[in-house]
C-alpha atoms as a PDB file:
ATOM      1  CA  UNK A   1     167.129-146.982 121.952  1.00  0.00           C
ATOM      2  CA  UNK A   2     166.578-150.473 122.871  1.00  0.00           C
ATOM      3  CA  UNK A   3     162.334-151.060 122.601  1.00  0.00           C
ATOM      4  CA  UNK A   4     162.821-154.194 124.607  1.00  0.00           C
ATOM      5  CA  UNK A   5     163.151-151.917 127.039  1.00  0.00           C
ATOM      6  CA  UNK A   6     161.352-149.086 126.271  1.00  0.00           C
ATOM      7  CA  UNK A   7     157.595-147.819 127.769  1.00  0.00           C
ATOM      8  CA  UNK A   8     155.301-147.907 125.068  1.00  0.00           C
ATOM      9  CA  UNK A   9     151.701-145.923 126.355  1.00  0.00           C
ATOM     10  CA  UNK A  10     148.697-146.571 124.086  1.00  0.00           C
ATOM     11  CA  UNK A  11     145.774-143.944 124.041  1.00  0.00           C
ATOM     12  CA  UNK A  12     142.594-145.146 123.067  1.00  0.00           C
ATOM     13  CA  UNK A  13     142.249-148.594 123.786  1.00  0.00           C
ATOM     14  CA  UNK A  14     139.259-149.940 121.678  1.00  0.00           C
ATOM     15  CA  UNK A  15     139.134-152.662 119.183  1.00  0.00           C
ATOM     16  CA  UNK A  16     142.263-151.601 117.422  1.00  0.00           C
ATOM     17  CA  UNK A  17     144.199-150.085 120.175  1.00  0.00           C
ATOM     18  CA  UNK A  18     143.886-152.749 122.908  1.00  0.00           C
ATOM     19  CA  UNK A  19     144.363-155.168 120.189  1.00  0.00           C
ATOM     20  CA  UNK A  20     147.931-153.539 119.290  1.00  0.00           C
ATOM     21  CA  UNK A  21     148.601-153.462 122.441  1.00  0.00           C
ATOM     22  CA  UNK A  22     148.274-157.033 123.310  1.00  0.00           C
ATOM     23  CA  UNK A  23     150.148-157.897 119.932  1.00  0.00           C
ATOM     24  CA  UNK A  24     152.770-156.100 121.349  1.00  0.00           C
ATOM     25  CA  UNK A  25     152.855-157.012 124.797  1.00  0.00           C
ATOM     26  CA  UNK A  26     152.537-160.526 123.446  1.00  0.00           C
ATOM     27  CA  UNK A  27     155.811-159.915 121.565  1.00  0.00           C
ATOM     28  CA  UNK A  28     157.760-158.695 125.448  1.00  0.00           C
ATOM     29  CA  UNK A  29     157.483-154.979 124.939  1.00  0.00           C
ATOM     30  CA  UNK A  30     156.404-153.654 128.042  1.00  0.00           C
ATOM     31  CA  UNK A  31     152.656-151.661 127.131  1.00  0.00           C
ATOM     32  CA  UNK A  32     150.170-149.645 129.489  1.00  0.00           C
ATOM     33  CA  UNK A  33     146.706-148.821 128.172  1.00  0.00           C
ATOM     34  CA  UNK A  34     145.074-145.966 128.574  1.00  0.00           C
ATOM     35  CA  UNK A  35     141.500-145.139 127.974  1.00  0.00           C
ATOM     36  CA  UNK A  36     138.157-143.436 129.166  1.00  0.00           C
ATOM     37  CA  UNK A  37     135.836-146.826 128.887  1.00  0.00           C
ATOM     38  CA  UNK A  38     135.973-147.415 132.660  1.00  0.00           C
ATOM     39  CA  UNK A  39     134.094-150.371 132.601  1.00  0.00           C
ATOM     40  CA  UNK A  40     136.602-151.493 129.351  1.00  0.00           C
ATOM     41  CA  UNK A  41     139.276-150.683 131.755  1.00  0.00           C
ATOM     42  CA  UNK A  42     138.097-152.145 134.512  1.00  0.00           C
ATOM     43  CA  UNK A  43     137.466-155.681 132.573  1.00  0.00           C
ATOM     44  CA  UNK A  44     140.617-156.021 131.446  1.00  0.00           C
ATOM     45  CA  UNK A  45     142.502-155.145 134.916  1.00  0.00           C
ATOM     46  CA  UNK A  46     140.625-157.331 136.728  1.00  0.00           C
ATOM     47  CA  UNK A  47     140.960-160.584 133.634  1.00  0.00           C
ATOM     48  CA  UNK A  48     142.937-159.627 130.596  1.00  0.00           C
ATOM     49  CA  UNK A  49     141.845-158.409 127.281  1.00  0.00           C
ATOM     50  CA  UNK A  50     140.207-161.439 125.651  1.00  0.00           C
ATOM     51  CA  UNK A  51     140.965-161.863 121.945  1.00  0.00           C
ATOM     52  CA  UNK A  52     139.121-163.900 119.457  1.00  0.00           C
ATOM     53  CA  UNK A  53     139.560-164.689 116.038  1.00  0.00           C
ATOM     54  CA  UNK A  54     142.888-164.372 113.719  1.00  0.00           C
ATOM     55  CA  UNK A  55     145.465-166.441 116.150  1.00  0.00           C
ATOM     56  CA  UNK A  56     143.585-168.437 118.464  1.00  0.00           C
ATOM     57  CA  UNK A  57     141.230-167.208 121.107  1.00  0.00           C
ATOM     58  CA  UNK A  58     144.091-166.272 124.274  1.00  0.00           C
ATOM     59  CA  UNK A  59     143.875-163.650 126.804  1.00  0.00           C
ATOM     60  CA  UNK A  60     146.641-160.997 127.583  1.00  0.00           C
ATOM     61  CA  UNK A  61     147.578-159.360 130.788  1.00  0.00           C
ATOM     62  CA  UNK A  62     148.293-155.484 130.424  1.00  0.00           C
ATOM     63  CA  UNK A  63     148.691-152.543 132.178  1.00  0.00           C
ATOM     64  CA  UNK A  64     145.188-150.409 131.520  1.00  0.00           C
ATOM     65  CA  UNK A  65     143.939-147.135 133.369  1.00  0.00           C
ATOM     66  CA  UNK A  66     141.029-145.253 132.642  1.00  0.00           C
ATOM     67  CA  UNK A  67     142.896-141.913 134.160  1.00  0.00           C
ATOM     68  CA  UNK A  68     146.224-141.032 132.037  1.00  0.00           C
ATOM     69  CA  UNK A  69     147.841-139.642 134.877  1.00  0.00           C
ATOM     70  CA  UNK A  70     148.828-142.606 136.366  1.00  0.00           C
ATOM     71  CA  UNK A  71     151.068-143.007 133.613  1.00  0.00           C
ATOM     72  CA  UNK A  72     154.532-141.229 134.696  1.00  0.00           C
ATOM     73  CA  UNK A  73     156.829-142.002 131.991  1.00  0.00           C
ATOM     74  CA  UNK A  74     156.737-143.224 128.206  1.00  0.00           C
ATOM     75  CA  UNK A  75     159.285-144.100 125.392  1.00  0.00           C
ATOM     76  CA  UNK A  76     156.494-143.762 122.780  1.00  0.00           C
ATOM     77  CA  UNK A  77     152.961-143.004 122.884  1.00  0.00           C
ATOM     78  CA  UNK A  78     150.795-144.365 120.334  1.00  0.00           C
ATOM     79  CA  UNK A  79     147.620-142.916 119.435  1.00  0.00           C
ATOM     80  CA  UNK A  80     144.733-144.616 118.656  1.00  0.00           C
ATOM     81  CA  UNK A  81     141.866-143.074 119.850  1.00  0.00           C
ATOM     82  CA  UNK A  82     138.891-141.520 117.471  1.00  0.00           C
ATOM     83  CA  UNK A  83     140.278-137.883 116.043  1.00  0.00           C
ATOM     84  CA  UNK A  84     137.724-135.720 117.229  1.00  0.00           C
ATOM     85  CA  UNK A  85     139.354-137.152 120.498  1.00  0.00           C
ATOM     86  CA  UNK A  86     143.056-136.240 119.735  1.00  0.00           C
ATOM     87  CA  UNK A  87     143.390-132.817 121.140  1.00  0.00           C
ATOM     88  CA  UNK A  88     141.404-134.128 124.591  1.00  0.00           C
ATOM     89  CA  UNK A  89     143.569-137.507 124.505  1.00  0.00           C
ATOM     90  CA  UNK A  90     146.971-135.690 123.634  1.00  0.00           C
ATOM     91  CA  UNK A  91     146.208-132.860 126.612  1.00  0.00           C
ATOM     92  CA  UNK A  92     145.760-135.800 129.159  1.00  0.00           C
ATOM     93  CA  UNK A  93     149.243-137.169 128.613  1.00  0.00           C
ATOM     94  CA  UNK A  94     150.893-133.830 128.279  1.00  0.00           C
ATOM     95  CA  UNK A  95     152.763-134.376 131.331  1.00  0.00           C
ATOM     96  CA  UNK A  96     154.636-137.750 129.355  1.00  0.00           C
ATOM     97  CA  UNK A  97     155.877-135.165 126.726  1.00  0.00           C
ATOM     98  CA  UNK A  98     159.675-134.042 126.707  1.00  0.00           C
ATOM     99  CA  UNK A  99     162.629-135.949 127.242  1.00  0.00           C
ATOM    100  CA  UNK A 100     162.653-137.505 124.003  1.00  0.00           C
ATOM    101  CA  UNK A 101     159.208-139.048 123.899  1.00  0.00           C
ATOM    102  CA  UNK A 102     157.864-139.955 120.516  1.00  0.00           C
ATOM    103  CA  UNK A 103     154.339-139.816 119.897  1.00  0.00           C
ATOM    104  CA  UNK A 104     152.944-141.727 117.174  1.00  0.00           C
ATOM    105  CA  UNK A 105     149.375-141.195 115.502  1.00  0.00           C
ATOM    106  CA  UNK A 106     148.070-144.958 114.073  1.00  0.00           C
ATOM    107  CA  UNK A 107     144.591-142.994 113.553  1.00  0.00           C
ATOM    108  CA  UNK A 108     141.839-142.332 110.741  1.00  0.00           C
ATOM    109  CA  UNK A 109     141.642-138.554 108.515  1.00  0.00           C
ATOM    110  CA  UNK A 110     143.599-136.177 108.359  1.00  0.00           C
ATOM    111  CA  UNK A 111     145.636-133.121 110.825  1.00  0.00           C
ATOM    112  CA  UNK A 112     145.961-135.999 114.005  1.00  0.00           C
ATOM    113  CA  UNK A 113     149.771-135.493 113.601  1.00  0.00           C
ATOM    114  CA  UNK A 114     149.330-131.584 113.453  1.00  0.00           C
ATOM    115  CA  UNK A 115     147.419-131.388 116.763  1.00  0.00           C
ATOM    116  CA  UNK A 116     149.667-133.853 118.559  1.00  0.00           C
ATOM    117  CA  UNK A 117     152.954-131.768 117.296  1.00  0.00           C
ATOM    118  CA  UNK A 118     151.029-128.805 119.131  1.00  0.00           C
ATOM    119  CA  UNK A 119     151.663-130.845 122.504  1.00  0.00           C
ATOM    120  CA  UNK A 120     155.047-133.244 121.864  1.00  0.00           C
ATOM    121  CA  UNK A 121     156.352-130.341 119.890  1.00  0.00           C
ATOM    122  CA  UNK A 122     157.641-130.466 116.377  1.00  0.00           C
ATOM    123  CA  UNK A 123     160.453-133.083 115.662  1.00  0.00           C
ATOM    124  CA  UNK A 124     158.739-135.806 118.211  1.00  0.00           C
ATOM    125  CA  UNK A 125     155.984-136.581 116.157  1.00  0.00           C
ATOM    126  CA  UNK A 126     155.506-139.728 113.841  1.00  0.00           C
ATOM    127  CA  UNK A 127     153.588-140.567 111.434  1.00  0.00           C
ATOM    128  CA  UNK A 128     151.583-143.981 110.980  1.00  0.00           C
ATOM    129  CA  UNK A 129     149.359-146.125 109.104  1.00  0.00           C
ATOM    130  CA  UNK A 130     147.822-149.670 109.321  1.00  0.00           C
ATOM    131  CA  UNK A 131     145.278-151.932 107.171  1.00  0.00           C
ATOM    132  CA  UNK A 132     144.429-154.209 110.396  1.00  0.00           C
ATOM    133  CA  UNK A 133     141.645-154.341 111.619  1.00  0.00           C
ATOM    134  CA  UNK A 134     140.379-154.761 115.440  1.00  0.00           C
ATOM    135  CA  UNK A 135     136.845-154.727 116.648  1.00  0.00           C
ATOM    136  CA  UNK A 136     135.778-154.625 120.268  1.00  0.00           C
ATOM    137  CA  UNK A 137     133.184-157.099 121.110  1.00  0.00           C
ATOM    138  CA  UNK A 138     132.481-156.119 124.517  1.00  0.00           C
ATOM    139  CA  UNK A 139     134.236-154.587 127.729  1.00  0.00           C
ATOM    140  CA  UNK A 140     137.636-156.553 127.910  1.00  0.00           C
ATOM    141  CA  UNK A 141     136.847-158.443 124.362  1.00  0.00           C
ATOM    142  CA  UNK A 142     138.059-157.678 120.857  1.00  0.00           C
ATOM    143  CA  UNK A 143     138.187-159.433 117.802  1.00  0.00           C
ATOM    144  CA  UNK A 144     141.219-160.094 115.695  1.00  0.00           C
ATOM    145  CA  UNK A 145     140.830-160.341 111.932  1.00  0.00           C
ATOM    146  CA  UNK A 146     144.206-160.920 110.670  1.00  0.00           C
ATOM    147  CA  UNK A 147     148.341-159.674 110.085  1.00  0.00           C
ATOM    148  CA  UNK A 148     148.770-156.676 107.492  1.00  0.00           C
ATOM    149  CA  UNK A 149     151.663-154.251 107.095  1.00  0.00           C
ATOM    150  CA  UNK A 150     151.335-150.975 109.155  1.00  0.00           C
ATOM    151  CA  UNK A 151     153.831-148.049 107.999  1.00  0.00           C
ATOM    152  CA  UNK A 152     155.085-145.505 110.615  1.00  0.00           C
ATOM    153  CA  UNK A 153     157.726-142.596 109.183  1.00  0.00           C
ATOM    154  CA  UNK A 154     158.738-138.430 110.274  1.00  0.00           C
ATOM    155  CA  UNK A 155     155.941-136.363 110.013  1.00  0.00           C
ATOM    156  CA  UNK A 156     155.337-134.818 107.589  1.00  0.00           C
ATOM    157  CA  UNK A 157     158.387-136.505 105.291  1.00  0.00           C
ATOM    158  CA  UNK A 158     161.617-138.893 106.028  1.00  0.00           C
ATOM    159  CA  UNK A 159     163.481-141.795 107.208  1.00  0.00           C
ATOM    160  CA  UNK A 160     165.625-141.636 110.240  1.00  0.00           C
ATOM    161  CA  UNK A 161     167.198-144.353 112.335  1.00  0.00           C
ATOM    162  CA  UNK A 162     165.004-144.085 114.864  1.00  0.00           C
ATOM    163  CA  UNK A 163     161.682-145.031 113.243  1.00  0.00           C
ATOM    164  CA  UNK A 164     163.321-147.889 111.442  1.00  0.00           C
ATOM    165  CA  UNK A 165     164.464-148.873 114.448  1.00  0.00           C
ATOM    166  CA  UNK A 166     161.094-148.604 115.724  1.00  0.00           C
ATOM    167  CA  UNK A 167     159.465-150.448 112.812  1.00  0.00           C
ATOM    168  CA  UNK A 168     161.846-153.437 113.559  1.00  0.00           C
ATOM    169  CA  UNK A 169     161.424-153.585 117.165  1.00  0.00           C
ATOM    170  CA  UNK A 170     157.456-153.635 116.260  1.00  0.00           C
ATOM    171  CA  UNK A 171     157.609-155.736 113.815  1.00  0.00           C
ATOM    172  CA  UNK A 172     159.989-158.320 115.594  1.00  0.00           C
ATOM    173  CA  UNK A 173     156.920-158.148 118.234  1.00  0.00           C
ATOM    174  CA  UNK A 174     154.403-159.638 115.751  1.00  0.00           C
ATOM    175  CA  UNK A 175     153.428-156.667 114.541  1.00  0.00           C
ATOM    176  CA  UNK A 176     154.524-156.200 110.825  1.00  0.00           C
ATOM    177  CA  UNK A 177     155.948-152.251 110.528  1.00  0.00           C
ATOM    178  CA  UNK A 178     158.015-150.955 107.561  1.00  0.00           C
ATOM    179  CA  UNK A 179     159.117-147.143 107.677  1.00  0.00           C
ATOM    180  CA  UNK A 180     158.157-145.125 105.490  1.00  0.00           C
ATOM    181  CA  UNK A 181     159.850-142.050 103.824  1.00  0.00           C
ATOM    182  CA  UNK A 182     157.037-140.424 102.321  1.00  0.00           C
ATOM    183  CA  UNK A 183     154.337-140.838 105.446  1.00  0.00           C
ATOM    184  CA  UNK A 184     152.229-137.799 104.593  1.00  0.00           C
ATOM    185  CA  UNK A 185     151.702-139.604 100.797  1.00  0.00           C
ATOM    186  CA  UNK A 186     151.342-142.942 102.627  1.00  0.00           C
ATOM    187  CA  UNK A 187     148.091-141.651 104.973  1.00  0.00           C
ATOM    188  CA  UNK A 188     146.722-140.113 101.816  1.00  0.00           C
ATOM    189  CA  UNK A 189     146.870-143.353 100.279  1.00  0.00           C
ATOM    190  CA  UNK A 190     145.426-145.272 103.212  1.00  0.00           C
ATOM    191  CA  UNK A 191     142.321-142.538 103.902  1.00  0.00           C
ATOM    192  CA  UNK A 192     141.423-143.342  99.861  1.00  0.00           C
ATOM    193  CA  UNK A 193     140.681-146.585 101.227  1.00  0.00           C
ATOM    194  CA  UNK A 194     138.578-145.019 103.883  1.00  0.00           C
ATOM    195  CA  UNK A 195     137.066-142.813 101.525  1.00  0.00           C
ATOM    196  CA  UNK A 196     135.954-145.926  99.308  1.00  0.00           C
ATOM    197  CA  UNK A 197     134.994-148.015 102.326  1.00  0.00           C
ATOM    198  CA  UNK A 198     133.992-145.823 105.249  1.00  0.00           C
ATOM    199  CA  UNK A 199     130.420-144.042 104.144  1.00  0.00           C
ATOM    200  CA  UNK A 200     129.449-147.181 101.832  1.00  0.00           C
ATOM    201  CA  UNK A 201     129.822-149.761 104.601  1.00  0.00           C
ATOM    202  CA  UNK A 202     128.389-147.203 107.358  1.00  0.00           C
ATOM    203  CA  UNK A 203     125.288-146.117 105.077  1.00  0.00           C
ATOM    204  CA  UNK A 204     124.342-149.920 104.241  1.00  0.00           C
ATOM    205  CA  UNK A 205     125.651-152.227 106.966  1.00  0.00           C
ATOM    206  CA  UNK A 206     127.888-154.336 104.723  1.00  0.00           C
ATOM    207  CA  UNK A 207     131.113-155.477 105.351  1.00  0.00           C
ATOM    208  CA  UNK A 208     133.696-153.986 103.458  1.00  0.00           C
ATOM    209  CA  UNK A 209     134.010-157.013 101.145  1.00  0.00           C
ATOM    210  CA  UNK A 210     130.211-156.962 101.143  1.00  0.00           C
ATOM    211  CA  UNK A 211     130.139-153.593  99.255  1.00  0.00           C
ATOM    212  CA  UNK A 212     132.806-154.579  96.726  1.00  0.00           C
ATOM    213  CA  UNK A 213     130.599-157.279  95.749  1.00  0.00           C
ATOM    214  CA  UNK A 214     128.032-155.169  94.834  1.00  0.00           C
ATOM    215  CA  UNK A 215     128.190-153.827  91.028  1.00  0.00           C
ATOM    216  CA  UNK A 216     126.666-150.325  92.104  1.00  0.00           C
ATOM    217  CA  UNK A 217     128.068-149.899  95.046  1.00  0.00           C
ATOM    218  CA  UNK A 218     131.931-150.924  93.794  1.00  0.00           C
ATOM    219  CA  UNK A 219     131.192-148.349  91.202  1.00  0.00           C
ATOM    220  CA  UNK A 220     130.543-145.531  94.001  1.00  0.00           C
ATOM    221  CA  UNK A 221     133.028-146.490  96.227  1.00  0.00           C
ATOM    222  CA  UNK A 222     135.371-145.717  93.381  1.00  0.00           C
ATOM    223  CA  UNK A 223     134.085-142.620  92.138  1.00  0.00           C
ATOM    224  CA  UNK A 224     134.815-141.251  96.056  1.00  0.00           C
ATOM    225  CA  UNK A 225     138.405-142.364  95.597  1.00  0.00           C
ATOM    226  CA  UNK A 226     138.976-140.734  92.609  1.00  0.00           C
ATOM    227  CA  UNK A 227     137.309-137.997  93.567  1.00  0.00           C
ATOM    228  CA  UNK A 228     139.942-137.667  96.983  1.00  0.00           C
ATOM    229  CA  UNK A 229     142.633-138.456  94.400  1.00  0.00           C
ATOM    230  CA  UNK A 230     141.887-135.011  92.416  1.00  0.00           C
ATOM    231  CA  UNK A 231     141.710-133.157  95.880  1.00  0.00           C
ATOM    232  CA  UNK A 232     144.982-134.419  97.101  1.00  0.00           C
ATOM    233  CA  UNK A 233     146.964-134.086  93.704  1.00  0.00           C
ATOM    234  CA  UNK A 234     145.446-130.231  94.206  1.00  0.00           C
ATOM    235  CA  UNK A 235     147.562-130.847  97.686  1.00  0.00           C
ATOM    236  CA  UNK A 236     150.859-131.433  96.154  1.00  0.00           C
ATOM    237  CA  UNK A 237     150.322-134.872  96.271  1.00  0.00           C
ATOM    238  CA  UNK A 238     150.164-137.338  93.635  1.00  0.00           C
ATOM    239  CA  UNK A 239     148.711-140.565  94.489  1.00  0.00           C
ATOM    240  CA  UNK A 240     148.742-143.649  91.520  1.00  0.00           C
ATOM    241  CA  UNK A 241     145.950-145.389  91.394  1.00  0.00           C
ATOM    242  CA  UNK A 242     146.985-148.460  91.074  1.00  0.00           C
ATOM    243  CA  UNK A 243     148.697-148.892  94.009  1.00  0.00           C
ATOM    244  CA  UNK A 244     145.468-147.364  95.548  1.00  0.00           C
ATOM    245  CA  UNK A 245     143.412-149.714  94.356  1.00  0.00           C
ATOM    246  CA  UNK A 246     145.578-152.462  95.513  1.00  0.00           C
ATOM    247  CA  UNK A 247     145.920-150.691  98.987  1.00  0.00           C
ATOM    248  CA  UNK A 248     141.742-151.329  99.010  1.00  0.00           C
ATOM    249  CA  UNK A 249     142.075-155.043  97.443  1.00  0.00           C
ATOM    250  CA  UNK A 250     144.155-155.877 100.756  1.00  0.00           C
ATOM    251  CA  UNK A 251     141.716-153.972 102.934  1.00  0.00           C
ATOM    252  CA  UNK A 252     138.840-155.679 101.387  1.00  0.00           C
ATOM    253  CA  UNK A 253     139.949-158.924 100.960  1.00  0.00           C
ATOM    254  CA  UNK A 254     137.349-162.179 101.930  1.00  0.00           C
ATOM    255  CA  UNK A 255     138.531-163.399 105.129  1.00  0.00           C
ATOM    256  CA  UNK A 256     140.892-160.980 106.189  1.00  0.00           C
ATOM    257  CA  UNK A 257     140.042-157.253 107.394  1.00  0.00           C
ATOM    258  CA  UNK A 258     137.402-157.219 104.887  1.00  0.00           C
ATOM    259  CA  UNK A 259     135.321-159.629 106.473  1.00  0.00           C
ATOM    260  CA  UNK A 260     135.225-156.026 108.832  1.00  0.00           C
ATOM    261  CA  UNK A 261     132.525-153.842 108.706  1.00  0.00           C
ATOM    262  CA  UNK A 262     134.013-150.117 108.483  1.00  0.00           C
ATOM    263  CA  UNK A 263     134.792-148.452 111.604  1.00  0.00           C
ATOM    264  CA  UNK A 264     132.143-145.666 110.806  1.00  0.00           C
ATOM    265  CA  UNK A 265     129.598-148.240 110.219  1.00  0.00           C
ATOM    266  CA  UNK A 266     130.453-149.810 113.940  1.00  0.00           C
ATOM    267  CA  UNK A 267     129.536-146.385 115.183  1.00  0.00           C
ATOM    268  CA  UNK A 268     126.408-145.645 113.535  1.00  0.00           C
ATOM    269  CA  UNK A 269     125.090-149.046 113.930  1.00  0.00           C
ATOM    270  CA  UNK A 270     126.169-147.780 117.846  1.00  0.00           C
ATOM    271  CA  UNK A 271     124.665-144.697 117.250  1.00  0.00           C
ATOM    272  CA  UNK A 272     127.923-142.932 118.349  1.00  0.00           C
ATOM    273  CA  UNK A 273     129.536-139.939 116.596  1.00  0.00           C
ATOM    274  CA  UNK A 274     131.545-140.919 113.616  1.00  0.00           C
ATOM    275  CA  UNK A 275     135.236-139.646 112.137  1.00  0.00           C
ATOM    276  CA  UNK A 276     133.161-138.464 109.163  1.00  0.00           C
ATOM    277  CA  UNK A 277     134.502-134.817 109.416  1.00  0.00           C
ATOM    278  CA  UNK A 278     137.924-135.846 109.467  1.00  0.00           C
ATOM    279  CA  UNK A 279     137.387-138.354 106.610  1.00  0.00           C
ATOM    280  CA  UNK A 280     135.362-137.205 103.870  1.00  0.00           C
ATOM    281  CA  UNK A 281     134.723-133.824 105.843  1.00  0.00           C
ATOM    282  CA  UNK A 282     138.257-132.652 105.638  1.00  0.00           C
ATOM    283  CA  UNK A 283     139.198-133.611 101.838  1.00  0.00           C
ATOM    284  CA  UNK A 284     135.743-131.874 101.004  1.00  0.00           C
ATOM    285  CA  UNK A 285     136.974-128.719 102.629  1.00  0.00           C
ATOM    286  CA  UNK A 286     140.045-128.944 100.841  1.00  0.00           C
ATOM    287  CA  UNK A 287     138.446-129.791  97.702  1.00  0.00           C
ATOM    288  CA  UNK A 288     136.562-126.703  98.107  1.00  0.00           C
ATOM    289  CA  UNK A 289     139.485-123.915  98.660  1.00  0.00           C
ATOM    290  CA  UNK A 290     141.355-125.807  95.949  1.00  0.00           C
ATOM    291  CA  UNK A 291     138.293-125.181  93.612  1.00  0.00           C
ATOM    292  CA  UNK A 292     137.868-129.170  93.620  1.00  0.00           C
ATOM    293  CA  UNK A 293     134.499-130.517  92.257  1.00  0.00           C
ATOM    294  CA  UNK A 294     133.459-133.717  94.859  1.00  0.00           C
ATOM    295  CA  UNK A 295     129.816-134.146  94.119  1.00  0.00           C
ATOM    296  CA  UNK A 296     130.152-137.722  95.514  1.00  0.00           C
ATOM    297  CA  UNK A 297     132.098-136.726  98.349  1.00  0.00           C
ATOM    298  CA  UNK A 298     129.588-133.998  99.462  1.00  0.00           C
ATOM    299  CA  UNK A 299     126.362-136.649  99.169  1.00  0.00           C
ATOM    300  CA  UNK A 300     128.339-139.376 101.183  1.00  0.00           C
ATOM    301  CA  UNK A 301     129.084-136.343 104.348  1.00  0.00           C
ATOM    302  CA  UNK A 302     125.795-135.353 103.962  1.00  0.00           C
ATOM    303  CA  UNK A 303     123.944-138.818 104.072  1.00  0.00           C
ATOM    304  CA  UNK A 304     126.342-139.820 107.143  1.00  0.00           C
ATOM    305  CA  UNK A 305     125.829-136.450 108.891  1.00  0.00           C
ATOM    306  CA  UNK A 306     122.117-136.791 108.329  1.00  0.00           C
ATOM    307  CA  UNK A 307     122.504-140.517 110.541  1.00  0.00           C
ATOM    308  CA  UNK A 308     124.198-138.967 112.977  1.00  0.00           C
ATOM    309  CA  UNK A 309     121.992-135.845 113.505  1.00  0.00           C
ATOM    310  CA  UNK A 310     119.074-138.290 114.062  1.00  0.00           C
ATOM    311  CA  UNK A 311     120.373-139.814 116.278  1.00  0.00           C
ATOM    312  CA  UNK A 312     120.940-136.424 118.423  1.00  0.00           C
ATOM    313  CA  UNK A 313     117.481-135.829 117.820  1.00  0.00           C
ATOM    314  CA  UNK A 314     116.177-139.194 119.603  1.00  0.00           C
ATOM    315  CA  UNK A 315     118.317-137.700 122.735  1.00  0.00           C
ATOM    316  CA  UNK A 316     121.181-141.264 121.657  1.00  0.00           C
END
C-alpha cells in the first residue's frame, strides 16, 4: 500500500512511543496516539508533544487519546507499550484488527509478538526492533537522544514486500528501518543488549555508558550476555558474539542512546513495575527447561525483583 496514506495507530505512547510517533508524523505519515496516561494525553492534545534533545527542541501536533476506542480504523498498529501491558493494550484495539491490519511489536523481552498474533491473528503480525532511545520528561515532554537503525521483519521468520515496503516508507519519514529476514534472531540479538544493560543500569543508577566504564561492572554485564547466548543457542538460535557485542557498542555509545539510563532503571528509580520477567525472567525460564546453567542471570532477577517487592511493601 501507499504509507503516505496509510493510518498508522501507536499504543503506548511514553518516551519511546510518542517520540516515534512524532518522528513519523514529522516525516507526513498520518499517526494517532493512544495511551492510558490521561494527563500525558491530555498535555499533548491541548499543546503538542514537546521534544528536546537530538534535533532541536520543536513541538509536534498529533492525534492522542487516552481511550483506544476512538480509534476506528488503522493501516498498522505499532506497539510500544511495556509487555506486561501487551495482552491489556492489544484487547483494547481489538476492534482495529481484520481487514488487513498489520500490527507491529517495537517492544522489550520476549512472546509480545505471540500474544498480539492471539488478537490480529497469525500472518498480520510483525516483528520489530530498535536501538533508539526516548525518555519522557514529563506529561507532553520527551527527550530525544539520537538516529539508530530499527529492524521490523514476518514473525517469526521472512522478507515479504510488504515490510520492506514498510521499512522504506518509515525510513523515508526520518525514521531509519531495514527489514529483516531473520526477526526472531534479530530480537534475540537486541534483548542481549538488554540483558547486559537493563539490571546493571537499573541496580546502580548509571547510564548505560556509565556501567561500561566500569571494569567490574563491564565484566558482569558480559557474563549475562553470554550467559543469554547459551540459553538461546539451546533455542535453536545461534547468536555471534561479535556482532552482539557491537549491537551493545552502538547502544552504549557516549553521546548517543548511551548517554540513556536503561528503561528498567527509569522505572525503579519511579518505583514502577519493571519488564524484568520478560527480560531476564523469560530466558531464565528457558534456561531452566533447556537444562541451562544462568547463575548470573538468576542473581540479576532476583536483586531487581527484590527492588520492586519493596517497593510494594511501602504501599508505592
Amino acid at each position: 500500500m501507499n504509507w503516505k496514506d496509510g493510518e498508522i495507530v501507536i499504543v503506548g505512547a511514553g518516551g519511546m512511543g510518542a517520540l516515534f510517533g512524532a518522528i513519523l508524523s514529522e516525516g507526513g505519515l498520518g499517526v494517532a496516539l493512544v495511551d492510558k496516561d490521561e494527563e500525558h494525553v491530555a498535555e499533548i492534545r491541548r499543546s503538542g508533544l514537546s521534544i528536546r534533545g537530538f534535533g532541536g527542541d520543536r513541538t509536534v501536533r498529533m492525534r492522542a487519546t487516552a481511550n483506544a476506542a476512538e480509534i476506528r480504523t488503522a493501516d498498522l498498529v505499532v506497539f510500544q507499550c511495556k509487555a506486561y501491558d501487551t495482552g491489556e493494550a492489544a484487547g483494547s484495539v481489538r476492534h482495529l484488527a481484520g481487514n488487513g491490519t498489520l500490527a507491529l511489536s517495537f517492544q522489550n523481552g520476549l512472546g509480545n509478538e505471540e500474544v498480539l498474533e492471539g488478537v490480529f491473528g497469525k500472518g498480520s503480525v510483525l516483528g520489530g526492533l530498535s536501538s533508539m532511545a526516548g525518555l519522557k520528561l514529563a506529561p507532553g515532554q520527551v527527550r530525544d537522544f539520537s538516529r539508530a537503525p530499527s529492524y521490523i521483519g514476518e514473525f517469526p521468520e521472512g522478507l515479504s514486500g510488504r515490510v520492506e515496503a514498510l521499512a522504506s516508507a518509515l525510513t523515508d519519514a526520518g525514521l531509519p528501518t531495514r527489514a529483516g529476514g531473520d526477526i526472531k534472531r534479530l530480537i534475540w540479538n537486541k534483548l542481549l543488549g538488554n540483558i547486559a544493560m537493563s539490571a546493571v543500569s537499573g541496580l546502580t543508577g548509571m547510564t548505560q555508558t556509565q556501567c561500561l566504564s566500569s571494569p567490574d561492572l563491564k565484566a558482569l554485564s558480559f557474563k549475562a550476555m553470554e550467559e543469554a547466548m547459551e540459553v538461546a543457542k539451546s533455542q535453536g538460535i545461534d547468536l555471534d558474539r561479535e556482532s552482539a557485542v557491537r549491537g551493545l557498542n552502538l547502544m552504549t555509545a557516549p553521546g548517543g542512546t548511551g548517554e540513556n539510563k536503561s528503561s528498567l532503571c527509569v522505572d525503579l528509580e519511579n518505583e514502577r513495575r519493571t519488564e524484568v520477567d520478560y527480560l531476564y525472567g523469560a530466558v531464565v525460564d528457558k534456561g531452566r527447561r533447556a537444562e541451562v546453567p544462568t547463575p548470573t542471570l538468576n542473581a540479576l532477577l532476583a536483586l531487581v525483583k527484590g527492588n520492586e517487592s519493596k517497593n510494594r511493601r511501602a504501599g508505592r
